[in-house]
Protein backbone atom coordinates (compact mmCIF):
# COMPACT_ATOMS: atom_id res chain seq x y z
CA UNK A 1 -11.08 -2.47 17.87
CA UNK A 2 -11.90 0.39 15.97
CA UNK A 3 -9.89 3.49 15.94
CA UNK A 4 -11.91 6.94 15.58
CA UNK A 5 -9.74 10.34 13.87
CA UNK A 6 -10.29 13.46 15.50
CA UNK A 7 -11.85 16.69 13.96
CA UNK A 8 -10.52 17.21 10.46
CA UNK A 9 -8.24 14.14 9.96
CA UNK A 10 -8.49 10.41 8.98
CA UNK A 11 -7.22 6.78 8.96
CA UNK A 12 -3.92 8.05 8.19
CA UNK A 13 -3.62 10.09 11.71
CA UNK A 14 -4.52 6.64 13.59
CA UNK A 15 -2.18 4.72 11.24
CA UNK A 16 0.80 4.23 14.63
CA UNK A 17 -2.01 3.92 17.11
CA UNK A 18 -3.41 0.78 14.82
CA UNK A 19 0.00 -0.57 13.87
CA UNK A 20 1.26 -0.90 17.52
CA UNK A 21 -2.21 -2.70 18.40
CA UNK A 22 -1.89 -4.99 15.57
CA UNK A 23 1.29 -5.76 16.75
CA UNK A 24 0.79 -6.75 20.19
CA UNK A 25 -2.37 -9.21 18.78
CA UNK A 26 -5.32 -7.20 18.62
CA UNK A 27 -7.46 -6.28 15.46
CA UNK A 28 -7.53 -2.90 14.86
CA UNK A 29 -8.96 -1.08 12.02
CA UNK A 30 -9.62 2.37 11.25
CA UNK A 31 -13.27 4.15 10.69
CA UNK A 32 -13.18 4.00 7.28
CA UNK A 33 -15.22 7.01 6.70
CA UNK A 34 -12.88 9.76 5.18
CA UNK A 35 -12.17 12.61 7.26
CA UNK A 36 -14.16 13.54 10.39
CA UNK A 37 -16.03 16.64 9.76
CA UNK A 38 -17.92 16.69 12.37
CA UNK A 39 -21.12 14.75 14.25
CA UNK A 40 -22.50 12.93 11.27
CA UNK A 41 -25.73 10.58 11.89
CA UNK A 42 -24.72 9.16 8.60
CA UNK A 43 -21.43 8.03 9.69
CA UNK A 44 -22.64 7.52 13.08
CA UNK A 45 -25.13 4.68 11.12
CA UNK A 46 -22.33 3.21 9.60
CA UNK A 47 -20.09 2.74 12.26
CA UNK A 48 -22.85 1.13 14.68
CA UNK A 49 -23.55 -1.38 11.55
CA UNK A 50 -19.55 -2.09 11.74
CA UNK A 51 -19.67 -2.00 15.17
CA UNK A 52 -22.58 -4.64 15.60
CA UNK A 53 -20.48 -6.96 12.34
CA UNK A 54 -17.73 -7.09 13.98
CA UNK A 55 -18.95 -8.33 17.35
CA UNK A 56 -21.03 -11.15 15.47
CA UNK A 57 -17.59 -11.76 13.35
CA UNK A 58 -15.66 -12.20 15.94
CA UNK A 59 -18.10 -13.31 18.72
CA UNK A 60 -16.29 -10.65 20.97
CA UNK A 61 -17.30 -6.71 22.21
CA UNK A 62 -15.51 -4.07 20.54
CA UNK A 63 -13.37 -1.88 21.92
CA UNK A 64 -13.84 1.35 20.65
CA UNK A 65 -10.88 4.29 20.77
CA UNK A 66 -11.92 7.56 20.06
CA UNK A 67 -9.21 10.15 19.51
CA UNK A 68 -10.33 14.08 19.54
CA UNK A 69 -13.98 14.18 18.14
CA UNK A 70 -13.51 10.61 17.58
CA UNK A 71 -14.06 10.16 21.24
CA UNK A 72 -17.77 11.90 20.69
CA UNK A 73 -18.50 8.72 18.01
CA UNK A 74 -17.04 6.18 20.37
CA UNK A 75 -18.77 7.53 23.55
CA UNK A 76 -22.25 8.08 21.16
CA UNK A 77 -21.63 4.18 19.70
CA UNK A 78 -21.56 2.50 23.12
CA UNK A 79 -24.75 4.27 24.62
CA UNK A 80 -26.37 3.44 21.17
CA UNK A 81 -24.72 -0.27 21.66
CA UNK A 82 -23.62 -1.30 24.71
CA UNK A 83 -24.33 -4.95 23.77
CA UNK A 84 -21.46 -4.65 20.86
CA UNK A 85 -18.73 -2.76 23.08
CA UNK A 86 -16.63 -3.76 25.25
CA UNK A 87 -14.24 -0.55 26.63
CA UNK A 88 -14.70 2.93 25.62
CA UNK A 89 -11.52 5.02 25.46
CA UNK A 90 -11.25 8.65 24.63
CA UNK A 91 -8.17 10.18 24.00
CA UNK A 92 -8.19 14.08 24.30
CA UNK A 93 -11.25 13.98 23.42
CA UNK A 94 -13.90 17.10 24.80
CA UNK A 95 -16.83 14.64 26.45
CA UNK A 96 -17.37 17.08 29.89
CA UNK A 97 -18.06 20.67 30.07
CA UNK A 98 -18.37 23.92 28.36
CA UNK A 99 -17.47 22.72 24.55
CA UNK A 100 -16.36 26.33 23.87
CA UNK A 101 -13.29 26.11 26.40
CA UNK A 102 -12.17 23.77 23.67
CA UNK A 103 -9.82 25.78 20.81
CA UNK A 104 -11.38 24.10 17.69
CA UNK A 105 -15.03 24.92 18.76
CA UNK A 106 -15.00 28.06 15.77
CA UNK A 107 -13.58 25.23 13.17
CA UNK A 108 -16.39 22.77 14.44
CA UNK A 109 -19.07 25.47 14.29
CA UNK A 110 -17.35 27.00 10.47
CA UNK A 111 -17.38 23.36 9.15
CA UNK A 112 -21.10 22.10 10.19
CA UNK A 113 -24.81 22.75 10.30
CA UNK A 114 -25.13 22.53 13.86
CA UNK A 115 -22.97 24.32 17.18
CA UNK A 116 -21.26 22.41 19.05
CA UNK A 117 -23.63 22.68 21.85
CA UNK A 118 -26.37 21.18 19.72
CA UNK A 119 -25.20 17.88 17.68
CA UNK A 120 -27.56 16.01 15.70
CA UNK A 121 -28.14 12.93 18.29
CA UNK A 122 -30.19 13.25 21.31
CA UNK A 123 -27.40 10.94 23.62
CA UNK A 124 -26.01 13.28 25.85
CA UNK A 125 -22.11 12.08 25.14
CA UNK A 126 -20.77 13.53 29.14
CA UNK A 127 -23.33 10.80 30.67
CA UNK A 128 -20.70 7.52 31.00
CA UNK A 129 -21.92 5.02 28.66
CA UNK A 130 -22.73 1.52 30.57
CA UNK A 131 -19.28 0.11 29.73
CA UNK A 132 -15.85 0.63 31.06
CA UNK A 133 -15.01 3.66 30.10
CA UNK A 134 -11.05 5.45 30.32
CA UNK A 135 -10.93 9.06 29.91
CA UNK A 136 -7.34 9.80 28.82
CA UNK A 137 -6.52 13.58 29.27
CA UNK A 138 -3.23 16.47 29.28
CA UNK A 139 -3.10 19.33 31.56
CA UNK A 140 -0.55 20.83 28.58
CA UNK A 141 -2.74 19.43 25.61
CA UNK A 142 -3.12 23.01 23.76
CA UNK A 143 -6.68 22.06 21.74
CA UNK A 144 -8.95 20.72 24.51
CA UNK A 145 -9.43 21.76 27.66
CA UNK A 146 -8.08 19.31 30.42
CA UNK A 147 -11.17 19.36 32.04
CA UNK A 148 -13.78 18.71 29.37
CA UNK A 149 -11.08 15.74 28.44
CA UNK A 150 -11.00 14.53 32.18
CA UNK A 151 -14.82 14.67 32.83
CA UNK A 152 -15.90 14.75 36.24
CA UNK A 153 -15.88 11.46 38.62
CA UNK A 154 -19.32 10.07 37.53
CA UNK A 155 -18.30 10.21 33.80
CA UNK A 156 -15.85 7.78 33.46
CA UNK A 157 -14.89 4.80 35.00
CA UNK A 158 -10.63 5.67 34.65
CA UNK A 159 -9.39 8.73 33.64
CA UNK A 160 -5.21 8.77 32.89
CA UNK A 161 -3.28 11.96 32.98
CA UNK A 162 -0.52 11.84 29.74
CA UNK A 163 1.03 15.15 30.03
CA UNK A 164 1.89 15.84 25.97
CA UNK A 165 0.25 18.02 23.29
CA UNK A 166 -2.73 17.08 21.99
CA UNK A 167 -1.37 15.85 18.36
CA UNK A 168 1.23 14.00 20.31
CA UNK A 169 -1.47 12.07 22.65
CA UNK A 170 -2.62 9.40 20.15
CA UNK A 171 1.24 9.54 17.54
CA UNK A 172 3.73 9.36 20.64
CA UNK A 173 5.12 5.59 20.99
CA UNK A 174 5.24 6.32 24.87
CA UNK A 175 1.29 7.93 25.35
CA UNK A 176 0.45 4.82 23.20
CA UNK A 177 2.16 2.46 25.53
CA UNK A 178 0.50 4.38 28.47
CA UNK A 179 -2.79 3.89 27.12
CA UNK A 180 -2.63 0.09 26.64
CA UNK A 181 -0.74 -0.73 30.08
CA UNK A 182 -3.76 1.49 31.44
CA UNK A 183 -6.32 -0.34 29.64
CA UNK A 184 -4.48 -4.54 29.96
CA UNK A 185 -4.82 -3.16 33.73
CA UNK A 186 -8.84 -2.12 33.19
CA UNK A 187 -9.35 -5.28 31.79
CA UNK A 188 -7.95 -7.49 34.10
CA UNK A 189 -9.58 -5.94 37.23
């Protein structure tokens, strides 16, 4: 698995996330790429050559968990690669929708050379990538608009309603556990 930070954070803001899926077996590592700025094809490179290593390491798809922005990368990395991925899973993360209902769209836009509505790859990150996808949203999450989190019906597979701020989504022990009982039960339909 690899574990995608949202806008302006790193490794360090996945660090319980990737603990508590080390712990129940998987291998989980972080994006390694410093903090997430913003869309990045130079990033997005290096994660799709990680991406496409670690399926011929381990022989298996990749799940990829996207947190935030980090759900842009994941959802971006699977159309790129759907050979390499297994399960997509965005967590608060604004996929669907008007971008500026979202409350960091002026950070996004202060921080990059591009607008929100115009990000330096041409895949269009609301189409569902051709995995499984899980869309997991907050109707109280604060920073992202519940439905550009949620998507509409044809842009996810799942979608899972975790009712907790948006910093607490992907750090809370119990939205963590809700997001891997949701995704053992993806996997073994």
């Amino acid at each position: 698995m690899i574990v995608i930070p949202g806008l302006a954070t790193g490794d360090v803001s996945t660090t319980l996330l990737r603990r508590t899926l080390k712990a129940r077996g998987f291998r989980s590592e972080g994006w390694r790429r410093g903090l997430n700025t913003g869309a990045d094809p130079a990033k997005l490179k290096a994660l799709e050559a990680r991406l496409e290593e670690l399926h011929r390491l381990t022989g298996e798809k990749v799940v990829l968990i996207g947190w935030s922005l980090g759900g842009l990368y994941a959802r971006v990395l699977a159309h790129r690669a759907p050979e390499h991925v297994g399960m997509v899973v965005t967590v608060a993360s604004p996929f669907s929708g008007d971008r500026h209902a979202n409350v960091a769209w002026k950070l996004y836009e202060a921080i990059n050379d591009h607008t929100v509505d115009n990000p330096p790859f041409a895949e269009q990150v609301s189409a569902k990538p051709p995995v499984p996808t899980l869309a997991v949203w907050s109707a109280c999450d604060g920073i992202v608009a519940p439905h550009c989190s949620r998507g509409r019906d044809e842009e996810a597979d799942e979608t899972l309603r975790i009712d907790a701020q948006h910093f607490a989504l992907g750090t809370s022990a119990a939205a963590i556990e809700k997001i891997l009982a949701k995704m053992a039960e993806m996997d073994a339909a």
